[in-house]
PDB file of N, CA and C in Angstrom:
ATOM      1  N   UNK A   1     -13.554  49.090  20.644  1.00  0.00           N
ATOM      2  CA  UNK A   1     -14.212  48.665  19.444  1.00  0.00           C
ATOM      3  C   UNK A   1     -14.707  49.891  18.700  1.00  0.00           C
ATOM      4  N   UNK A   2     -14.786  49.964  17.063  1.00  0.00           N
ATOM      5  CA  UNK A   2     -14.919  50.900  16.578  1.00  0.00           C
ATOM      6  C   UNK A   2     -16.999  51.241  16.600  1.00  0.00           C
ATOM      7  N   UNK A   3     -17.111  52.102  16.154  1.00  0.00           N
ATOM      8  CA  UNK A   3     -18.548  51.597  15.983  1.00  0.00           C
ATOM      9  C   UNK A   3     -18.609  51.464  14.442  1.00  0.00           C
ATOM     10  N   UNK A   4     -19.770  50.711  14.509  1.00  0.00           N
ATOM     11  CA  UNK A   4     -20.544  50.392  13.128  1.00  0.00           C
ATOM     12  C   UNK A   4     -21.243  51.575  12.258  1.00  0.00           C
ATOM     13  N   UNK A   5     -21.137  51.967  10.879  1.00  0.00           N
ATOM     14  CA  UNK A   5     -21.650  53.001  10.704  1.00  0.00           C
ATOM     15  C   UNK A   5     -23.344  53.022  10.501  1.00  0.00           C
ATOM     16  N   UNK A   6     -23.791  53.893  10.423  1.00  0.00           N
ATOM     17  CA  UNK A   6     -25.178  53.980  10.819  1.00  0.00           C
ATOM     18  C   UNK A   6     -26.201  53.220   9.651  1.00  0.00           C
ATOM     19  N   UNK A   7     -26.880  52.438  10.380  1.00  0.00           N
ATOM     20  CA  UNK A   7     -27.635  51.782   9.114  1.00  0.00           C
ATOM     21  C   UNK A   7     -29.492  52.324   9.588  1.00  0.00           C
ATOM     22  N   UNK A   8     -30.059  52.635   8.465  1.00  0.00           N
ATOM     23  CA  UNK A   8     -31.675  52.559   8.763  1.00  0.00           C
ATOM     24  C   UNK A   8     -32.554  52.177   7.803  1.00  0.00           C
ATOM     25  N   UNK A   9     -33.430  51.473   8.487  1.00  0.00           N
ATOM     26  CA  UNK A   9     -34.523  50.595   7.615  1.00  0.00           C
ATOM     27  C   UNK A   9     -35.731  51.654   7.285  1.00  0.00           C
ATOM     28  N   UNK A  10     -35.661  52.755   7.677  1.00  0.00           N
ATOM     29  CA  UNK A  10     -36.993  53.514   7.581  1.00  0.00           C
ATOM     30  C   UNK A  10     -37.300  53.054   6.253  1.00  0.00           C
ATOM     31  N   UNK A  11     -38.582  52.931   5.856  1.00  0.00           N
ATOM     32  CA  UNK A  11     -39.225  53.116   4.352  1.00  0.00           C
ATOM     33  C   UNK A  11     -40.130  54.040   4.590  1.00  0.00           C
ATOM     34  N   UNK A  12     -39.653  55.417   5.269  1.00  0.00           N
ATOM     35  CA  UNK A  12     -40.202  56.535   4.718  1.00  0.00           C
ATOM     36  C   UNK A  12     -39.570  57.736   4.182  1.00  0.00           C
ATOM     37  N   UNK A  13     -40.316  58.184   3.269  1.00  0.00           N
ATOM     38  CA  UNK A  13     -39.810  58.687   1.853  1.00  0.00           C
ATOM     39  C   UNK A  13     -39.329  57.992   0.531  1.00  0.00           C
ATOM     40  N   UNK A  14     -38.710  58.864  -0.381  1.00  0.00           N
ATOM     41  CA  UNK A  14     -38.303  57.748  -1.575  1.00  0.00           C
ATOM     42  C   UNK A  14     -36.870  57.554  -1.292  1.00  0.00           C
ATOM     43  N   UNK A  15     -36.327  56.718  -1.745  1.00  0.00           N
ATOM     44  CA  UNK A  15     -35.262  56.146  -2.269  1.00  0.00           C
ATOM     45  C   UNK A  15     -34.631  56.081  -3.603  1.00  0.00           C
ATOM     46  N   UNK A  16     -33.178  55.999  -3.707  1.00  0.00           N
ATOM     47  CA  UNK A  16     -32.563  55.806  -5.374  1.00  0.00           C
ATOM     48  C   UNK A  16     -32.839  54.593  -5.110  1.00  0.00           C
ATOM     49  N   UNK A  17     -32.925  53.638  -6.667  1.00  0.00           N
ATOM     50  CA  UNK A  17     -32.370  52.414  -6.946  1.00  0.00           C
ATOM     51  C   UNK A  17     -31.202  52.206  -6.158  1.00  0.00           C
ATOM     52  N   UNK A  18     -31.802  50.712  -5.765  1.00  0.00           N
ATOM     53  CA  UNK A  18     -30.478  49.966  -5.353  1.00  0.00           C
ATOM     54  C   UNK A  18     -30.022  50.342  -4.002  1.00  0.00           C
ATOM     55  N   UNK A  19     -30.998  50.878  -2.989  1.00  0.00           N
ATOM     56  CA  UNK A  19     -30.724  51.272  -1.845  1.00  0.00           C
ATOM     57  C   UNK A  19     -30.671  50.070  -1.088  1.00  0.00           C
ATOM     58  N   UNK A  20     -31.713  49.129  -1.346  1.00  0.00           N
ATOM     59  CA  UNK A  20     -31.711  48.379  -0.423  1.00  0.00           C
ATOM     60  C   UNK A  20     -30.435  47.212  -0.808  1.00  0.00           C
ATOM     61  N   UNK A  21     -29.910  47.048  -1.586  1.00  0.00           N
ATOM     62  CA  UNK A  21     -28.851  46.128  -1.729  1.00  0.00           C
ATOM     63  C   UNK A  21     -27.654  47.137  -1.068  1.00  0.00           C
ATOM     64  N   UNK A  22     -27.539  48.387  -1.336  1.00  0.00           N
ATOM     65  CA  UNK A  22     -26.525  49.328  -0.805  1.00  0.00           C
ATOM     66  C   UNK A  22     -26.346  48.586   0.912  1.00  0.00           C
ATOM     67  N   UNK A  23     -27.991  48.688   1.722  1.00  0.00           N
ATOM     68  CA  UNK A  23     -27.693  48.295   2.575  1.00  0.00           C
ATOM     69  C   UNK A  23     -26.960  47.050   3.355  1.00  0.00           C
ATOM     70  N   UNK A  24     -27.441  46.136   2.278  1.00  0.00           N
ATOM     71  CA  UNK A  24     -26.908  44.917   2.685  1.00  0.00           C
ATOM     72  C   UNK A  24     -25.428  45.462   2.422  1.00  0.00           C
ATOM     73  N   UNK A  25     -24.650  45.728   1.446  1.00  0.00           N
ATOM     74  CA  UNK A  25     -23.538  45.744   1.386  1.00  0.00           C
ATOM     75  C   UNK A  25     -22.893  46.099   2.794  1.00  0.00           C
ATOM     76  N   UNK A  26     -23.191  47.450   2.796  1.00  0.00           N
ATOM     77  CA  UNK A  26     -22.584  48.069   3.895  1.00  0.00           C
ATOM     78  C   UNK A  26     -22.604  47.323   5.407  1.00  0.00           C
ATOM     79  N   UNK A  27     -23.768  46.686   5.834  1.00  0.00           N
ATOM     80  CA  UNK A  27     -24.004  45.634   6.766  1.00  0.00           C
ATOM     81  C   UNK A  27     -22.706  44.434   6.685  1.00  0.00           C
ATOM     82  N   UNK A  28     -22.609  43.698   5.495  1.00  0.00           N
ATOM     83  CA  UNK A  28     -21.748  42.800   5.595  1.00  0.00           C
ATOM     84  C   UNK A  28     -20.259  43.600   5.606  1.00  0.00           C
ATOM     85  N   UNK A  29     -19.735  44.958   5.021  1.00  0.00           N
ATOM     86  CA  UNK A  29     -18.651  45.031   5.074  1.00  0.00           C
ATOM     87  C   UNK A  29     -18.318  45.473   6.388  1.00  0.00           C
ATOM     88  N   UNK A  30     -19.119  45.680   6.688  1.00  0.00           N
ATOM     89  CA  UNK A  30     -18.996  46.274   8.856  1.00  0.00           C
ATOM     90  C   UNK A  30     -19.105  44.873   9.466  1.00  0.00           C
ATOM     91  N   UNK A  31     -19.938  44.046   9.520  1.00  0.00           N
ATOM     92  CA  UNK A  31     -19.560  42.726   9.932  1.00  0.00           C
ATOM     93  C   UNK A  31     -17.975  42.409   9.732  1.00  0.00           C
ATOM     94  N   UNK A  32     -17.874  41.921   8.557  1.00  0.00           N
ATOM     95  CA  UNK A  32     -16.376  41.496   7.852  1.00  0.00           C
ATOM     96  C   UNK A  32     -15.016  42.378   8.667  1.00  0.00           C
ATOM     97  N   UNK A  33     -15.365  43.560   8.763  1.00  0.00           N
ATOM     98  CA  UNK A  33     -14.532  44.474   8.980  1.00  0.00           C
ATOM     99  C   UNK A  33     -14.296  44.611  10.614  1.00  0.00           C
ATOM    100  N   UNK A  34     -15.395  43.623  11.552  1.00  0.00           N
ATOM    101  CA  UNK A  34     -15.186  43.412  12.977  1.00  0.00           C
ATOM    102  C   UNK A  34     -14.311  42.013  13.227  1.00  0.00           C
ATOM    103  N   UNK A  35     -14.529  41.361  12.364  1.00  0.00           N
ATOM    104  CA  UNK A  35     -13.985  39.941  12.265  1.00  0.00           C
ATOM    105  C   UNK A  35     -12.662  39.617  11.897  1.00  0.00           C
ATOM    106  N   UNK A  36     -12.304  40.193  10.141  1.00  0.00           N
ATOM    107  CA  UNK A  36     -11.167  39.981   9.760  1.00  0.00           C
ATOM    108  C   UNK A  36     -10.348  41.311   9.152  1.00  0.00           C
ATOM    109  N   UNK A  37     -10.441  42.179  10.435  1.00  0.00           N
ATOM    110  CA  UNK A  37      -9.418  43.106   9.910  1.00  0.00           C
ATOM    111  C   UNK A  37      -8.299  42.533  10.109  1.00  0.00           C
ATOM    112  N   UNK A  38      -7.101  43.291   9.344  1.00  0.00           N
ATOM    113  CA  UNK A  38      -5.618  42.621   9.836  1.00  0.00           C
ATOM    114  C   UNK A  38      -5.357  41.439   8.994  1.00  0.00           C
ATOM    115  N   UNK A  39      -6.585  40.754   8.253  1.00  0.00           N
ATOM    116  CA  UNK A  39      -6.063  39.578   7.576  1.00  0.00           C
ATOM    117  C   UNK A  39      -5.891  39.602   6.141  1.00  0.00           C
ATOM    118  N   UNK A  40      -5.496  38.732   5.515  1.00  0.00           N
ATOM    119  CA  UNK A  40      -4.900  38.979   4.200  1.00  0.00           C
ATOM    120  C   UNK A  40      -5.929  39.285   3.189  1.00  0.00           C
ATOM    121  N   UNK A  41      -5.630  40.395   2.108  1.00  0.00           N
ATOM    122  CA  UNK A  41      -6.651  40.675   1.142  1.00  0.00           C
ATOM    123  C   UNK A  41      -7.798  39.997   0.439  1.00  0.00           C
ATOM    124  N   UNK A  42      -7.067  38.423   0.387  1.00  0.00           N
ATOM    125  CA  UNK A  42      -7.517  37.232  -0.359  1.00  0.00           C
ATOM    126  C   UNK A  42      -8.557  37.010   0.941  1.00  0.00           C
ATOM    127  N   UNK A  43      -8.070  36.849   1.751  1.00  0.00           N
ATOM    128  CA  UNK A  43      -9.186  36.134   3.014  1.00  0.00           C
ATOM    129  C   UNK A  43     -10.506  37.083   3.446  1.00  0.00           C
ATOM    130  N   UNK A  44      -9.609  38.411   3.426  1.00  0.00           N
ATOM    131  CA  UNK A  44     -11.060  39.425   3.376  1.00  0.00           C
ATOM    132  C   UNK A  44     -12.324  39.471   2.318  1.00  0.00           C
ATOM    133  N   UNK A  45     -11.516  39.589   0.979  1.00  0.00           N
ATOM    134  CA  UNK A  45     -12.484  39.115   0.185  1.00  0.00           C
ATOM    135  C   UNK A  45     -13.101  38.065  -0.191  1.00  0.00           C
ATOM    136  N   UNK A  46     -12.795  37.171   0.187  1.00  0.00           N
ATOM    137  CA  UNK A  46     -13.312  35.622   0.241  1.00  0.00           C
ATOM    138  C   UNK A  46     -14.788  36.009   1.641  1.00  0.00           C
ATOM    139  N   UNK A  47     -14.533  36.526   2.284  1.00  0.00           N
ATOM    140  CA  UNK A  47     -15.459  36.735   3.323  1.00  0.00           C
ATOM    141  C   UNK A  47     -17.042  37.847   2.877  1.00  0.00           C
ATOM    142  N   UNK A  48     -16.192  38.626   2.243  1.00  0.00           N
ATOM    143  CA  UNK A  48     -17.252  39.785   2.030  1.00  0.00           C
ATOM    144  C   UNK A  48     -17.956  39.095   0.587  1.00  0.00           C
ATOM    145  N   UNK A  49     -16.944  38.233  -0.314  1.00  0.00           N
ATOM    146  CA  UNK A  49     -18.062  37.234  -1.305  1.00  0.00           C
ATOM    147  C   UNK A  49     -19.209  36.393  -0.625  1.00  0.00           C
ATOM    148  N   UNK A  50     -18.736  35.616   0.401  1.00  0.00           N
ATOM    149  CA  UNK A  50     -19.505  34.945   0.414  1.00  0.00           C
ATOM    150  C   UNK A  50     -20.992  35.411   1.869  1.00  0.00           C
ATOM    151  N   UNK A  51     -20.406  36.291   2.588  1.00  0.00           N
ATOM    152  CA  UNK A  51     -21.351  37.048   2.920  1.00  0.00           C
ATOM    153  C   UNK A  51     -22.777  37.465   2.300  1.00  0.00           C
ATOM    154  N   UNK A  52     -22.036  38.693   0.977  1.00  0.00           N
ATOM    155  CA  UNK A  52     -22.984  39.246   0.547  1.00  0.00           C
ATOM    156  C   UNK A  52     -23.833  38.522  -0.238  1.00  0.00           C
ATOM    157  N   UNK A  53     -23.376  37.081  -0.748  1.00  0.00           N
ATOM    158  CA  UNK A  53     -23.994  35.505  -1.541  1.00  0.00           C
ATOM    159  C   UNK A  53     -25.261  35.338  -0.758  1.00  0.00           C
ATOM    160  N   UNK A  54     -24.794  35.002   0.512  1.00  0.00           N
ATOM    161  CA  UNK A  54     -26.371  34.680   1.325  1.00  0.00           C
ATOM    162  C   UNK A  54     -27.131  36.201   1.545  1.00  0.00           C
ATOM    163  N   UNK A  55     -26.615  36.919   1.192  1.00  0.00           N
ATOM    164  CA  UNK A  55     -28.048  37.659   1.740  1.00  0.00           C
ATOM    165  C   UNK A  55     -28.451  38.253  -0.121  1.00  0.00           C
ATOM    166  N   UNK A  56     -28.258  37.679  -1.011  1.00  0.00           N
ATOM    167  CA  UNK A  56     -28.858  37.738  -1.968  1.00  0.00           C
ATOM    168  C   UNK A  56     -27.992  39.120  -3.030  1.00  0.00           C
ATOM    169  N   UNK A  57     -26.837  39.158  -2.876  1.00  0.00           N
ATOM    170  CA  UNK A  57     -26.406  40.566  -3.161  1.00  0.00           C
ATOM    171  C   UNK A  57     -24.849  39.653  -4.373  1.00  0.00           C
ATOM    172  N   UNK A  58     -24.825  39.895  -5.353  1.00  0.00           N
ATOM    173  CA  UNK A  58     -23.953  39.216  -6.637  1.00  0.00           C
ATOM    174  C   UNK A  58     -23.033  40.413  -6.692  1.00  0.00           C
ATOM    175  N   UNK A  59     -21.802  39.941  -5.688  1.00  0.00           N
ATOM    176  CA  UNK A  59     -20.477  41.008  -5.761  1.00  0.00           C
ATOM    177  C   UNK A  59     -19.922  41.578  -6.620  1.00  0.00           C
ATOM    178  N   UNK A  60     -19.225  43.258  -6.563  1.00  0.00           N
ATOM    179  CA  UNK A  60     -19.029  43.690  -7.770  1.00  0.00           C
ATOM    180  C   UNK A  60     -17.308  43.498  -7.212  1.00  0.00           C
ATOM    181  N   UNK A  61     -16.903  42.849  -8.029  1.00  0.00           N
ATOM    182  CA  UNK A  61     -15.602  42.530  -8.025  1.00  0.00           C
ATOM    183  C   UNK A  61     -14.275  43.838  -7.608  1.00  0.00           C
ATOM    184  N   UNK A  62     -14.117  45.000  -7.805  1.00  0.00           N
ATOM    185  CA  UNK A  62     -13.426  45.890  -8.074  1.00  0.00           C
ATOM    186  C   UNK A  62     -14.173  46.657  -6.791  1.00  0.00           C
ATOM    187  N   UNK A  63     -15.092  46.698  -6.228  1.00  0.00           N
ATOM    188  CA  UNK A  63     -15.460  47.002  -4.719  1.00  0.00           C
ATOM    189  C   UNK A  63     -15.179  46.311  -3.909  1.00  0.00           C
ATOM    190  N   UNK A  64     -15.114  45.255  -3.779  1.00  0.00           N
ATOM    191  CA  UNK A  64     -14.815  43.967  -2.714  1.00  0.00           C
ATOM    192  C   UNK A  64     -13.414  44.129  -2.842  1.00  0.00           C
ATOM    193  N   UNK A  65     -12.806  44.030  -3.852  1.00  0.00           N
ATOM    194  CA  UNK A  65     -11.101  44.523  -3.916  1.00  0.00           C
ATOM    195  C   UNK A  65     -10.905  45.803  -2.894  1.00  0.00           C
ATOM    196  N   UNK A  66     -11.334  46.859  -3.300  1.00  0.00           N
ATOM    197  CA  UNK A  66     -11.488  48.206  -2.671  1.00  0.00           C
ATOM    198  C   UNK A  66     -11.981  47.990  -0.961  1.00  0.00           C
ATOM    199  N   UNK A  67     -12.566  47.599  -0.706  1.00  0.00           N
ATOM    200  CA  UNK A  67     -12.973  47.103   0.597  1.00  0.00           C
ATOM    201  C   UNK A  67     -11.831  46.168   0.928  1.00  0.00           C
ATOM    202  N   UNK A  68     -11.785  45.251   0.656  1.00  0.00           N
ATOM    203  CA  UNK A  68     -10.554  44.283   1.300  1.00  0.00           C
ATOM    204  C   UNK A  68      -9.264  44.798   1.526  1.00  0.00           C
ATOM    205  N   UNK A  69      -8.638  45.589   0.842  1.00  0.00           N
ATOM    206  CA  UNK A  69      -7.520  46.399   0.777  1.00  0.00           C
ATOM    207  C   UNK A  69      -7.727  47.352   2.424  1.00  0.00           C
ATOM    208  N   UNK A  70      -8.766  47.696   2.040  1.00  0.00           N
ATOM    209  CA  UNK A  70      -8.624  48.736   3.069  1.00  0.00           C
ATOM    210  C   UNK A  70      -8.823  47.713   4.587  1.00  0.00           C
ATOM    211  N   UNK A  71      -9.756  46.519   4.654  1.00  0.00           N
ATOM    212  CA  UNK A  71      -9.929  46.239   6.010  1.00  0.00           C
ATOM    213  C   UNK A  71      -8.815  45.455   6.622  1.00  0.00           C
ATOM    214  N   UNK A  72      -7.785  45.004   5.035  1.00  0.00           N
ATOM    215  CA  UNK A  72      -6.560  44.313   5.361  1.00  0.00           C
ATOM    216  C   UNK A  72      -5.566  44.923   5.881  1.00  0.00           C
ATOM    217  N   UNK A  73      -5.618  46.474   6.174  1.00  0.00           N
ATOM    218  CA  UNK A  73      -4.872  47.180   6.692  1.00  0.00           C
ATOM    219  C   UNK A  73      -4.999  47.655   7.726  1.00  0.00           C
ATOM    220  N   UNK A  74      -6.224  47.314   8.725  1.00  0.00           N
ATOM    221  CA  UNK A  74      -6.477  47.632   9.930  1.00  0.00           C
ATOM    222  C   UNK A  74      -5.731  47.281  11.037  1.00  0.00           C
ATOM    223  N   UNK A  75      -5.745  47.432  12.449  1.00  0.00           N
ATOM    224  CA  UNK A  75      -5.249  46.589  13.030  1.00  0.00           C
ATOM    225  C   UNK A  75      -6.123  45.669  13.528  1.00  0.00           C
ATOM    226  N   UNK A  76      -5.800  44.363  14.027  1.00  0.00           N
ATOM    227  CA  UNK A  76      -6.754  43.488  14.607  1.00  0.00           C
ATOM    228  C   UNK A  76      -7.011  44.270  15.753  1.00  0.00           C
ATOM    229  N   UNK A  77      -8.648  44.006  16.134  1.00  0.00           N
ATOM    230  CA  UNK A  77      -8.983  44.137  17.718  1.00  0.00           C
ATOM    231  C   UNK A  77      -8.355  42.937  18.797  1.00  0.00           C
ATOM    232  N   UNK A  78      -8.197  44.202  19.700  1.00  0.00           N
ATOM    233  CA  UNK A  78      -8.039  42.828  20.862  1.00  0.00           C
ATOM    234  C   UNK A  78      -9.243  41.636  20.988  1.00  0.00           C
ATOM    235  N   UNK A  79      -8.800  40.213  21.798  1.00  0.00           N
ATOM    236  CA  UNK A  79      -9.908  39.466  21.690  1.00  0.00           C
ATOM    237  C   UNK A  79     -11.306  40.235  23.113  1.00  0.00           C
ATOM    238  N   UNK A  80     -12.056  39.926  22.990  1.00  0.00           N
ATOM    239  CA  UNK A  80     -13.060  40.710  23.857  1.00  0.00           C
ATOM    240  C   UNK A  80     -13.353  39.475  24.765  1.00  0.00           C
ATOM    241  N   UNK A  81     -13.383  39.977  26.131  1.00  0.00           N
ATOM    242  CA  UNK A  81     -13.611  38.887  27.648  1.00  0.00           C
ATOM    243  C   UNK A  81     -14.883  39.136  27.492  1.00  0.00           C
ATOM    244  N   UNK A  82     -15.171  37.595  27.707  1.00  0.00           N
ATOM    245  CA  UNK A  82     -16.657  37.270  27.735  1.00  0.00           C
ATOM    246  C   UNK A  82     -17.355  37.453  29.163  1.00  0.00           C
TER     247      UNK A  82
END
C-alpha cells in the first residue's frame, strides 16, 4: 500500500487563505485514490465530487478532471486479508 501524503492540523502559526479547504481536498483525493484507482475517469470523478460535497468543499471542475486522470491510471491494489 502506498502511503498517504502528509496531512497536519496544527493551528500554529499563520496560514494562506484557503488552507483549510486545501486540506480537505487533499484528504478526500488520498481516500479516493485508495479506493478507486484503476477505475474509469468518469467514476473517479464522480467520487472525488461527491466526497468533497459532504465535507463542505464546492469542486473545482478542471482539478477533479486533473486528479481523476491521474488516479485512473494507477494500478488497482491488491484486495487486503482481513
Amino acid at each position: 500500500m502506498e502511503p498517504l501524503a502528509p496531512v497536519s492540523f496544527s493551528s500554529a502559526g499563520r496560514h494562506p487563505v484557503g488552507w483549510q479547504m486545501q486540506l480537505r481536498v487533499d484528504y478526500v483525493v488520498n481516500q479516493v485514490m485508495q479506493t478507486h484507482r484503476g477505475q474509469s475517469e468518469e467514476v473517479v470523478a464522480r467520487a472525488i465530487n461527491e466526497s468533497l460535497r459532504t465535507f463542505g468543499v464546492v469542486p473545482n471542475g478542471r482539478q477533479i478532471a486533473q486528479y481523476a486522470a491521474v488516479i485512473a491510471q494507477l494500478p488497482q491494489l491488491p484486495p487486503r486479508d482481513a
